[in-house]
Protein backbone atom coordinates (compact mmCIF):
# COMPACT_ATOMS: atom_id res chain seq x y z
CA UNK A 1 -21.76 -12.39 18.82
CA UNK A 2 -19.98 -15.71 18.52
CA UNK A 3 -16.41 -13.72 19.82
CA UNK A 4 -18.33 -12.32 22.62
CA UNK A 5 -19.59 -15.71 23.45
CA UNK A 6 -16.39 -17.24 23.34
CA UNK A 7 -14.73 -14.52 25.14
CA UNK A 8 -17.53 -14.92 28.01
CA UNK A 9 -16.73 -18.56 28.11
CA UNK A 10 -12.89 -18.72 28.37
CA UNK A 11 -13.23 -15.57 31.19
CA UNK A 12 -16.01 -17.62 32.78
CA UNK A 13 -13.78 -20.66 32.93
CA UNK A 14 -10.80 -18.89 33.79
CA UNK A 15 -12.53 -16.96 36.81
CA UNK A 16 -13.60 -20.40 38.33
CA UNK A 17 -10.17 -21.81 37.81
CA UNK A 18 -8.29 -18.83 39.66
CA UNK A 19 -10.60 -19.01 42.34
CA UNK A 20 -10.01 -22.90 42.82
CA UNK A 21 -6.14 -22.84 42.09
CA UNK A 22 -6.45 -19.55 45.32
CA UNK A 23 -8.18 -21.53 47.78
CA UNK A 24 -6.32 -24.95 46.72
CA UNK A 25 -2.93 -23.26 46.50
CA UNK A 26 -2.37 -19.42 47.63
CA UNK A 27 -4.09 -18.98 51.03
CA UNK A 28 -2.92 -22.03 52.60
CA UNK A 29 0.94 -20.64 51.00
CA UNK A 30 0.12 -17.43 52.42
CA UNK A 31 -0.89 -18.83 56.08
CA UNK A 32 2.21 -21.22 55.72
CA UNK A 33 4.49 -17.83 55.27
CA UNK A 34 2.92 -15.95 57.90
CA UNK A 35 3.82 -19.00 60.28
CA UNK A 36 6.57 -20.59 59.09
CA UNK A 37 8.78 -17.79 57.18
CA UNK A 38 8.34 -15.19 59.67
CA UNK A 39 11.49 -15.67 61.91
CA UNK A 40 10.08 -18.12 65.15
CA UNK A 41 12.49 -15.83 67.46
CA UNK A 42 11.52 -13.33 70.11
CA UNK A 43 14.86 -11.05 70.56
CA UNK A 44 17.31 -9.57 68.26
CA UNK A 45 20.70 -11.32 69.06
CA UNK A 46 18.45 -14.87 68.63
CA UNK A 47 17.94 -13.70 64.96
CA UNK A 48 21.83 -13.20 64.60
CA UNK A 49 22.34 -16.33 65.58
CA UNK A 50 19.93 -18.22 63.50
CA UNK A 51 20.75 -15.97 60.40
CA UNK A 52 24.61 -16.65 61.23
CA UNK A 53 23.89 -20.76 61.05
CA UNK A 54 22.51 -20.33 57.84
CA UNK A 55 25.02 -18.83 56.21
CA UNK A 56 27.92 -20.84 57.72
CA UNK A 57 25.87 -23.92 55.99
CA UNK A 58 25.92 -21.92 52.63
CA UNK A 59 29.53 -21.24 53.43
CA UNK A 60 29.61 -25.36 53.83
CA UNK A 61 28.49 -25.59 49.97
CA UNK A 62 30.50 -25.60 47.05
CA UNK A 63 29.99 -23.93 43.75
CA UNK A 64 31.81 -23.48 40.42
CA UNK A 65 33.57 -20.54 41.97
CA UNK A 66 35.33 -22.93 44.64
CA UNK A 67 36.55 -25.31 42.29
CA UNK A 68 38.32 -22.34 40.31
CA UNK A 69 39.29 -21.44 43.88
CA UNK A 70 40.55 -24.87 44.33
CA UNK A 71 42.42 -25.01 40.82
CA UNK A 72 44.03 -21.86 41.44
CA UNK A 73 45.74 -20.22 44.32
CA UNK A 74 44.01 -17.85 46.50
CA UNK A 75 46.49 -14.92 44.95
CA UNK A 76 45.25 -15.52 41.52
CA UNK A 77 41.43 -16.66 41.86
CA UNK A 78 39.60 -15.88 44.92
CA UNK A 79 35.17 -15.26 45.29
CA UNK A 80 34.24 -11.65 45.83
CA UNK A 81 30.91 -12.57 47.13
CA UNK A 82 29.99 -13.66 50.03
CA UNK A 83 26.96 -14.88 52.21
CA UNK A 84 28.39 -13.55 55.83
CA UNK A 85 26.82 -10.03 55.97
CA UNK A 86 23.95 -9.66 53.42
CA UNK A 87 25.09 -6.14 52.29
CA UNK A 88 22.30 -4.33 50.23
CA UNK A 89 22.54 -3.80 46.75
CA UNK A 90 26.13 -6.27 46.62
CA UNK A 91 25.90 -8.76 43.51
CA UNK A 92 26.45 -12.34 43.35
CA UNK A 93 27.23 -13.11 39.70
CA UNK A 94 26.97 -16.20 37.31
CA UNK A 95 28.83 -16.43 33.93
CA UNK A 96 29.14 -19.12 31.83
CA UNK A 97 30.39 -20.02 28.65
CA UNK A 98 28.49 -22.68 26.72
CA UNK A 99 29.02 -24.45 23.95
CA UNK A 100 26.83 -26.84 22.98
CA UNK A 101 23.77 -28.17 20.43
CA UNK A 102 19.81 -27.54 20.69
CA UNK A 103 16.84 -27.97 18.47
CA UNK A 104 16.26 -24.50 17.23
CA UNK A 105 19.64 -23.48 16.82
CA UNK A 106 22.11 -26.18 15.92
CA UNK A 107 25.90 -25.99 17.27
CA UNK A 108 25.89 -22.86 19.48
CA UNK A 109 28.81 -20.58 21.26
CA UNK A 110 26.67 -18.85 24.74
CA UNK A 111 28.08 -16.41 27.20
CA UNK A 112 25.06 -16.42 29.58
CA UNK A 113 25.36 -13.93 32.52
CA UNK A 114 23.29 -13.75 36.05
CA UNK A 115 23.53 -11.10 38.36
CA UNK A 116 22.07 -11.18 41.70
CA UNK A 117 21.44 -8.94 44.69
CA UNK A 118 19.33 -7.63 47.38
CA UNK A 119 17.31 -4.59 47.89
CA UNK A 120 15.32 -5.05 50.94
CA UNK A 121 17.33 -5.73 54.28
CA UNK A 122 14.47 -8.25 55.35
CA UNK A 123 15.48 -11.47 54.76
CA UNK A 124 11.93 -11.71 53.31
CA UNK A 125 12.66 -9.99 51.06
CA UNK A 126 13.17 -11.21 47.26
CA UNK A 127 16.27 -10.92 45.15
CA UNK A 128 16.06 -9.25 42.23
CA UNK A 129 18.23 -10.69 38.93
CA UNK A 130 19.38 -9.76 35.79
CA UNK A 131 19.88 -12.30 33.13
CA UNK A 132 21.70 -11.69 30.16
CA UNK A 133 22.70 -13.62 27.04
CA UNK A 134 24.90 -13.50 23.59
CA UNK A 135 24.46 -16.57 21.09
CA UNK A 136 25.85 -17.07 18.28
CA UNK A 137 24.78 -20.64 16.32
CA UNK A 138 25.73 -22.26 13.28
CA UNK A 139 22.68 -21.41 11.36
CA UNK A 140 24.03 -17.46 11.64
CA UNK A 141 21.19 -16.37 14.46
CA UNK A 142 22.14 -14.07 16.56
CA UNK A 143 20.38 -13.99 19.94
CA UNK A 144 20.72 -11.11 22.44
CA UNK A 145 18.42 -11.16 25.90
CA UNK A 146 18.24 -9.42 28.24
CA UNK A 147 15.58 -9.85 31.40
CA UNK A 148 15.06 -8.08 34.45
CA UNK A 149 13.00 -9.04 37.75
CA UNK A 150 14.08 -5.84 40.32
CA UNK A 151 12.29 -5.85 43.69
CA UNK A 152 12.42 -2.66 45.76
CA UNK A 153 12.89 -2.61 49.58
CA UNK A 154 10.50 -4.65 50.98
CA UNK A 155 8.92 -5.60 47.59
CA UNK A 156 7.11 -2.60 47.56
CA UNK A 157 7.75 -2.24 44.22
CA UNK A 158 8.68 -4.63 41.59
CA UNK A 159 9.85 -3.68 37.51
CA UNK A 160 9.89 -6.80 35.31
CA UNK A 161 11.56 -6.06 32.10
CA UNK A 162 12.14 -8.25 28.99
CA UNK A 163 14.31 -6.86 25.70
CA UNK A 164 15.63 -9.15 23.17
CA UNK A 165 16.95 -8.50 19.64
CA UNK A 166 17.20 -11.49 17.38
CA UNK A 167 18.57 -12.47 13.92
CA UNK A 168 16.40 -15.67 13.27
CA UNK A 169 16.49 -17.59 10.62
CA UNK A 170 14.67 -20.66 11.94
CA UNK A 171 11.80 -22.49 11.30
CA UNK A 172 7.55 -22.49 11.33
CA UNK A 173 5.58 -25.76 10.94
CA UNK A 174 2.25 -24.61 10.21
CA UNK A 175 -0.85 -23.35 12.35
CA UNK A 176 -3.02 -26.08 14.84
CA UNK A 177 -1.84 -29.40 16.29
CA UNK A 178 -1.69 -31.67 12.48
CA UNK A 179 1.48 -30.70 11.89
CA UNK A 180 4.43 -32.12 10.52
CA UNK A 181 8.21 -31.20 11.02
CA UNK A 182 8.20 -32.76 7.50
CA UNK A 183 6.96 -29.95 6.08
CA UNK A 184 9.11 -27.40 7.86
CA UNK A 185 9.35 -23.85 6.56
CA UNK A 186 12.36 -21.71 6.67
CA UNK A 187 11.44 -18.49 7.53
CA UNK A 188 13.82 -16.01 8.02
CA UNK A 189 13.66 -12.27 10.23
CA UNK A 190 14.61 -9.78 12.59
CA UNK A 191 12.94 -9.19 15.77
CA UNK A 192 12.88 -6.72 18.66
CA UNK A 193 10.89 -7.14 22.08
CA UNK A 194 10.21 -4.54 24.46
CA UNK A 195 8.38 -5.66 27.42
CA UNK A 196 8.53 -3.68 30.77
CA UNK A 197 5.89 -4.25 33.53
CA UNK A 198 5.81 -1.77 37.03
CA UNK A 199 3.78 -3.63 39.99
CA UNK A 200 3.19 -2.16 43.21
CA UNK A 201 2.06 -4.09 46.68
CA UNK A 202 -1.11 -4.33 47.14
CA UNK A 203 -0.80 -7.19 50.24
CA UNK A 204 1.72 -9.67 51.43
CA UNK A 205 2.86 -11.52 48.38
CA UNK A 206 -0.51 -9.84 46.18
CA UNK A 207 0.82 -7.02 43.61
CA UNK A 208 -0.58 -5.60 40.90
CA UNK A 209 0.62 -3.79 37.96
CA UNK A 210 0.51 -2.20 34.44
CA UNK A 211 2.85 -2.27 31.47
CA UNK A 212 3.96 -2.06 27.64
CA UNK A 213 4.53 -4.32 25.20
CA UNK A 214 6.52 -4.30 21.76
CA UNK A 215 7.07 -6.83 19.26
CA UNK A 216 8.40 -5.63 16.18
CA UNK A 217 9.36 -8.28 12.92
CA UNK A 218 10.85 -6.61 10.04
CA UNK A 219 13.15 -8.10 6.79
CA UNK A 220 10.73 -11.10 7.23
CA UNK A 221 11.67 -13.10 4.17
CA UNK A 222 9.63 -16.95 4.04
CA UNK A 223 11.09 -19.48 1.68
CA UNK A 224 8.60 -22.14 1.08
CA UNK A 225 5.71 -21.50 -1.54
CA UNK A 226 2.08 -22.45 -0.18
CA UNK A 227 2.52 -22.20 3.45
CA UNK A 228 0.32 -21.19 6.53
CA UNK A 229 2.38 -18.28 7.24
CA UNK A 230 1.46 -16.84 3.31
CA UNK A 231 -2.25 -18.01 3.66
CA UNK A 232 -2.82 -16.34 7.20
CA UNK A 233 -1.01 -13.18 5.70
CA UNK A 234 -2.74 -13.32 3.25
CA UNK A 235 -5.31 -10.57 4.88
CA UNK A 236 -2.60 -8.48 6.13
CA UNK A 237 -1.22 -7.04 2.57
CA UNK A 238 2.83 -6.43 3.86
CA UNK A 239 3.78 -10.01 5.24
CA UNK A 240 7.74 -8.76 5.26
CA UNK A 241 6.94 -7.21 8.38
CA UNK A 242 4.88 -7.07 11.34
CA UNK A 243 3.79 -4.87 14.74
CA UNK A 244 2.33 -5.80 17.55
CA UNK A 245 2.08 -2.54 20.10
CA UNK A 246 -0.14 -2.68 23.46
CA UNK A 247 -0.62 -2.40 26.88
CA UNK A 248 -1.01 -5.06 29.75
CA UNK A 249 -2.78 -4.88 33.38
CA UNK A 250 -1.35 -7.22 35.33
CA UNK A 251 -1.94 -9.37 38.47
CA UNK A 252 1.43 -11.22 39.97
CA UNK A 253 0.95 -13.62 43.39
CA UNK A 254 4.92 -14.51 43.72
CA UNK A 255 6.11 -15.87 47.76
CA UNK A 256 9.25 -17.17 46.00
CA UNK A 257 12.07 -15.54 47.81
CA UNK A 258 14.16 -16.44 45.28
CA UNK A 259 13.15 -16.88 41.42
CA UNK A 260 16.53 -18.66 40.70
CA UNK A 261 15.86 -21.55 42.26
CA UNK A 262 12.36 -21.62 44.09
CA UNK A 263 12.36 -23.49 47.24
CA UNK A 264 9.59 -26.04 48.84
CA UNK A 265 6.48 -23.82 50.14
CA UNK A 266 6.66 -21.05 47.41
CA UNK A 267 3.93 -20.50 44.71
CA UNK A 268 3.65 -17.81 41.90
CA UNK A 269 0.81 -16.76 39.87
CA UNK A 270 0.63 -13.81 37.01
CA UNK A 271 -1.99 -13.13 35.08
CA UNK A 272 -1.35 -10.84 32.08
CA UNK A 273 -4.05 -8.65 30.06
CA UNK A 274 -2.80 -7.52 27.04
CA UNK A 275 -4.07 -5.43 24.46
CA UNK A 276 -3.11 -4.10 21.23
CA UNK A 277 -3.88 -0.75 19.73
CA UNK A 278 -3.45 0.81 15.95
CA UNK A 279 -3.02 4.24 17.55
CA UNK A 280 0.21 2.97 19.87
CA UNK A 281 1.53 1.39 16.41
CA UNK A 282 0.06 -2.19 16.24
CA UNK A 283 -0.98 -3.95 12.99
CA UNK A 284 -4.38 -4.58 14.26
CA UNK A 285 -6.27 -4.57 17.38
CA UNK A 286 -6.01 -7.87 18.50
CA UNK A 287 -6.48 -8.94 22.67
CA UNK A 288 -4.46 -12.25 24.63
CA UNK A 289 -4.77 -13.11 28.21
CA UNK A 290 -1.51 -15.21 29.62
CA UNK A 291 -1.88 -17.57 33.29
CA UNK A 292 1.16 -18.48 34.66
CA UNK A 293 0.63 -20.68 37.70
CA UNK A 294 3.23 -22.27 39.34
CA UNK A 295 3.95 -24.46 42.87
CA UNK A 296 7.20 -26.06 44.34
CA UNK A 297 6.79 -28.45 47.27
CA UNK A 298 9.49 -29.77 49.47
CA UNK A 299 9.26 -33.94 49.04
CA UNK A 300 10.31 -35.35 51.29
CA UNK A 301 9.30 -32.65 54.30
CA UNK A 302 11.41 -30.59 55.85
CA UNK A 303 14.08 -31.78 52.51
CA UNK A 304 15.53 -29.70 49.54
CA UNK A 305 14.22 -32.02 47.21
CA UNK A 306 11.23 -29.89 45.20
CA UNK A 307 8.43 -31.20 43.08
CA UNK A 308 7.65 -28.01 40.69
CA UNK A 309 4.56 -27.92 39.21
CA UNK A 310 3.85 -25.55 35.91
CA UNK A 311 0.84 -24.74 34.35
CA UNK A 312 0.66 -22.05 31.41
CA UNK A 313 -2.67 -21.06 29.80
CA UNK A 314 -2.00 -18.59 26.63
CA UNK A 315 -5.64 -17.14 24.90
CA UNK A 316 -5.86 -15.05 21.73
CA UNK A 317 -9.70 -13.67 22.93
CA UNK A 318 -10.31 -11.20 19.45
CA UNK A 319 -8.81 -10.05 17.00
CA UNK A 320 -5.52 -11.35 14.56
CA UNK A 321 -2.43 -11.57 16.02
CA UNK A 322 0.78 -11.17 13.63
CA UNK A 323 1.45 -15.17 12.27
CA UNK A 324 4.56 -14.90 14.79
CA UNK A 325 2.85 -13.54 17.87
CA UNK A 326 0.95 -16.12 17.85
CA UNK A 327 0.67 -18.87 21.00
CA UNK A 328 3.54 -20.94 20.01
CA UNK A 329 5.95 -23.59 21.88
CA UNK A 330 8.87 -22.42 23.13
CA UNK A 331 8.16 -18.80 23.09
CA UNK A 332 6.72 -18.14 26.42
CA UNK A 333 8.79 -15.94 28.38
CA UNK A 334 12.05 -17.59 29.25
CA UNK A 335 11.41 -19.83 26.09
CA UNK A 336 11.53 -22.79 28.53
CA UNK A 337 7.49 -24.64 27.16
CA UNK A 338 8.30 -27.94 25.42
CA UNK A 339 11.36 -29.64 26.55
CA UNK A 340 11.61 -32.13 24.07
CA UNK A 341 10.06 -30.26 21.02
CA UNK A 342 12.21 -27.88 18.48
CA UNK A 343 10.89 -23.94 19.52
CA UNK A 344 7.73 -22.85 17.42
CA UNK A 345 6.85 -26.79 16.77
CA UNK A 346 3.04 -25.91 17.69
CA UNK A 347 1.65 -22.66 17.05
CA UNK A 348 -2.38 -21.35 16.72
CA UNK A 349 -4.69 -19.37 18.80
CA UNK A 350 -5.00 -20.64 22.38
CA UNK A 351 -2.04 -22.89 23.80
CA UNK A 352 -2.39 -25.21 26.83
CA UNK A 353 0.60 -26.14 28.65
CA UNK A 354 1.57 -28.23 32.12
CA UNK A 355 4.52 -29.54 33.39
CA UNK A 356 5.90 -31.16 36.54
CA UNK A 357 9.67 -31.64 37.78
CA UNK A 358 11.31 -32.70 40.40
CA UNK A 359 14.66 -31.80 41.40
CA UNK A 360 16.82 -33.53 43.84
CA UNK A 361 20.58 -33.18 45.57
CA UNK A 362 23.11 -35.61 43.96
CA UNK A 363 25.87 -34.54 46.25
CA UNK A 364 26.32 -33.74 49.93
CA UNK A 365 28.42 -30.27 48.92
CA UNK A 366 25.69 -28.81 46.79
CA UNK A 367 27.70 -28.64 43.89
CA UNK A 368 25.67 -31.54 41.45
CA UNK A 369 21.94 -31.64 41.30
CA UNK A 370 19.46 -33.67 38.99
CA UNK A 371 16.11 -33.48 37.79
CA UNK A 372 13.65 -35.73 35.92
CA UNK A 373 10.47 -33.85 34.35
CA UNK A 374 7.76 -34.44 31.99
CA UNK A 375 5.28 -32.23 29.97
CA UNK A 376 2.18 -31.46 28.36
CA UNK A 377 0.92 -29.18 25.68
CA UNK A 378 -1.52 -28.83 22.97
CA UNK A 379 -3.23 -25.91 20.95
CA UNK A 380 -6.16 -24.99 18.72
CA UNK A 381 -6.44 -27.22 16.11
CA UNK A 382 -6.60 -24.08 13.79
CA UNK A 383 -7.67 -20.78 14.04
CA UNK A 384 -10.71 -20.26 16.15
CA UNK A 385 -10.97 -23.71 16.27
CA UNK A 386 -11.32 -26.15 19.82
CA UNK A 387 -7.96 -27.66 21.11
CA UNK A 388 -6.46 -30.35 19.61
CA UNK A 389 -4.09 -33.70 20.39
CA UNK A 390 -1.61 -33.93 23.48
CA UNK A 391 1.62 -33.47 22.81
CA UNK A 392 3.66 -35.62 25.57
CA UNK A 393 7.57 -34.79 26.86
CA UNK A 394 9.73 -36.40 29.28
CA UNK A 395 13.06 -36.34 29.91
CA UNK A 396 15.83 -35.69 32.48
CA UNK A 397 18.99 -33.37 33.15
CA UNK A 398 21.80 -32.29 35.16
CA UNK A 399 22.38 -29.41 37.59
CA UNK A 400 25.99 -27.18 37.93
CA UNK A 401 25.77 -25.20 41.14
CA UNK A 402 26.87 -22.19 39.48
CA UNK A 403 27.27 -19.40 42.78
CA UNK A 404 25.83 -21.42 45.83
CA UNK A 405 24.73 -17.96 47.72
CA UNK A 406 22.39 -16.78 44.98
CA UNK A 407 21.67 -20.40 44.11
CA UNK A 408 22.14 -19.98 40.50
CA UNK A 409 22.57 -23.12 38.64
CA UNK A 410 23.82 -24.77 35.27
CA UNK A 411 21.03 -26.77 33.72
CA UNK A 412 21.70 -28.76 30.94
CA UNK A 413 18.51 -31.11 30.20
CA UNK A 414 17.72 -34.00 27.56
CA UNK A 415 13.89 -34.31 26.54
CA UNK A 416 12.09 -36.03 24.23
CA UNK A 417 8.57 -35.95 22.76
CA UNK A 418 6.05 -37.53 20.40
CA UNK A 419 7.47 -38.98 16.76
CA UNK A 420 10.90 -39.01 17.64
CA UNK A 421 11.39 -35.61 19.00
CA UNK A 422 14.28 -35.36 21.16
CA UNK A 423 17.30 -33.15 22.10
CA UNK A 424 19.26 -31.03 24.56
CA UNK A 425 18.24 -27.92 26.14
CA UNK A 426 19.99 -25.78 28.43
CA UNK A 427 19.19 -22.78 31.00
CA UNK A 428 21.12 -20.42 33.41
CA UNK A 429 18.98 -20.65 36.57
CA UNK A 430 16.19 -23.19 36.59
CA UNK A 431 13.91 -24.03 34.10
CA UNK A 432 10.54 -22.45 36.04
């Protein structure tokens, strides 16, 4: 009775806060886009000619591809991509190699990889990326993404995908927000995600969707003696490995044309429905609902200066989730939750997150950006318990126009939290 309660409650909660965040937020977006977005032109050759401006002031830009180009002569190095005719299907990549230090991983080698291109011949139409990753850090983790956002002609259709295998030694500081990194415990594993998600159009910028999710923990080996992750396991019999197998229903509100770099007047919203079954290979039957809301507004008006604003709601409503599926910082999609706090710092049954950035121009060409941002979070104090203290973050960072025509950019961050947390964090594309 008490779960049913308490899953009444958070749904209860959660409807009235979707409705208000809709009629605050969505509709007016939606409105804006039908009269703003929509092309202002009456006749074809008009179209050209606005669509042709555009791209000469892309053209205008400069990226790290032009300074190679500028380093190097035409005959050696020149840019394959270009912005003059939007030809379907025709990437516009990113690398990068990075070398550098964060929290959860120490002194790190990255080759981070982001391919862009178009399906739709609309020029409201979104482009669909491909992000891919190989790290390599001096604690011996190996980290291989791979993510996927594909939108069909027109959006129609859109396939979200998320794989990752990881060799992660790293480490756990205990369930609910009393924690200390004094206590740290090294635990060390293996770990495979499978996450794919089909939506279909239901309206405008409105989809909705159903998908499959896998996350699979094996050679889990936990070095300290006493800890939260032995006493929550201590239920579960085999604590060397774990399975977490289920299916999702999704809803996904998303007028960002492009998820690289989301400009002033865009909003996105998912809301993800997951549950876990024995029969589909799952531990336990265990249920989590995920809110994702998120708004970017141009300040000044009419500028390219944004003002992001994140919110991230992450419920465990029944059942026992594996220790490591559990809400935790850090481990939200992108692994972008917590700027200024070490990955896995907070970790218990329902997680609470906000955050607001704002990112501004630093030069004329494009080419150098900045952002300052600052953050939010807290979680349940322990299992099945209310939420506990605020966690604050702050901090600031710089921006590397990586390709200027699918507006893909370098960023390379310092934030710092509560009791001298602090260090860098970096991202291909930005951080939400």
């Amino acid at each position: 009775m008490q779960l049913l309660k308490k899953s009444y409650n958070i749904c209860k909660y959660l409807a009235w806060g979707i409705l208000l965040i809709t009629l605050l937020f969505f509709l007016p977006v939606s409105l804006h886009a039908q009269l703003i977005e929509k092309p202002q032109v009456s006749s074809d050759s008009s179209i050209a000619i606005a669509r042709s401006r555009y791209r000469d002031s892309i053209d205008a830009k400069q990226d790290f591809i032009d300074i190679l180009k500028d380093v190097f002569t035409k005959g050696i190095f020149a840019r394959l991509d270009t912005a003059r005719e939007k030809r379907i299907n025709e990437p516009y990549f990113a690398v990068f190699p990075v070398a550098g230090y964060v929290l959860q991983t120490g002194i790190t080698a990255e080759l981070a990889s982001n391919t862009s291109f178009f399906t739709s011949k609309s020029d409201l139409g979104n482009i669909s990326t491909v992000n891919t990753a190989f790290i390599y850090s001096q604690y011996k983790q190996i980290l291989i993404p791979v993510e996927s956002d594909i939108w069909l002609e027109d959006n129609k259709f859109n396939f979200i995908g998320d794989l990752r295998y990881y060799k992660y030694p790293t480490y756990t500081y205990g369930l609910g927000d009393h924690t200390s990194t004094a206590l740290a415990d090294l635990i060390d594993y293996n770990y495979l995600r499978v996450y794919q998600t089909a939506y279909t159009q239901l309206f405008g910028d409105f989809h909705a969707g159903f998908g499959y999710n896998l996350d699979y923990h094996w050679n889990i080996k936990d070095e300290g003696d006493n800890t939260d992750f032995r006493k929550y396991n201590e239920t579960t019999g085999d604590s060397t490995k774990s399975s977490s197998s289920g299916l999702t229903l999704n809803l996904l509100y998303d007028s960002r044309r492009n998820s690289n770099n989301p400009q002033g007047g865009s909003a996105y919203a998912n809301i993800t429905l997951r549950d876990n079954f024995t029969f589909l290979g799952s531990d336990n039957n265990w249920q989590s609902l995920i809110c994702d809301f998120r708004k970017y507004i141009s300040l000044p008006a009419n500028s390219n200066n944004v003002l992001a604003i994140w919110n991230l709601d992450w419920f465990t409503l029944g059942g026992k989730p594996p220790y490591l599926d559990l809400p935790s910082t850090g481990w939200d999609t992108y692994s972008n939750t917590g700027r200024g706090y070490i990955q896995g710092r907070l970790r218990g049954n329902n997680f609470f997150y906000l955050e607001s950035e704002y990112r501004f121009e630093l030069t004329k060409n494009g080419f150098l950006g900045g952002v300052v941002f600052s953050n939010l979070e807290t979680i349940s104090r322990y299992v099945n318990r209310p939420l506990g203290t605020l966690y604050p973050g702050a901090g600031a960072g710089v921006r590397i126009k990586l390709n200027k025509y699918s507006n893909t950019n370098l960023a390379i961050d310092y934030g710092f939290g509560a009791n001298g947390s602090g260090g860098f964090f970096f991202n291909l594309g930005e951080v939400f």
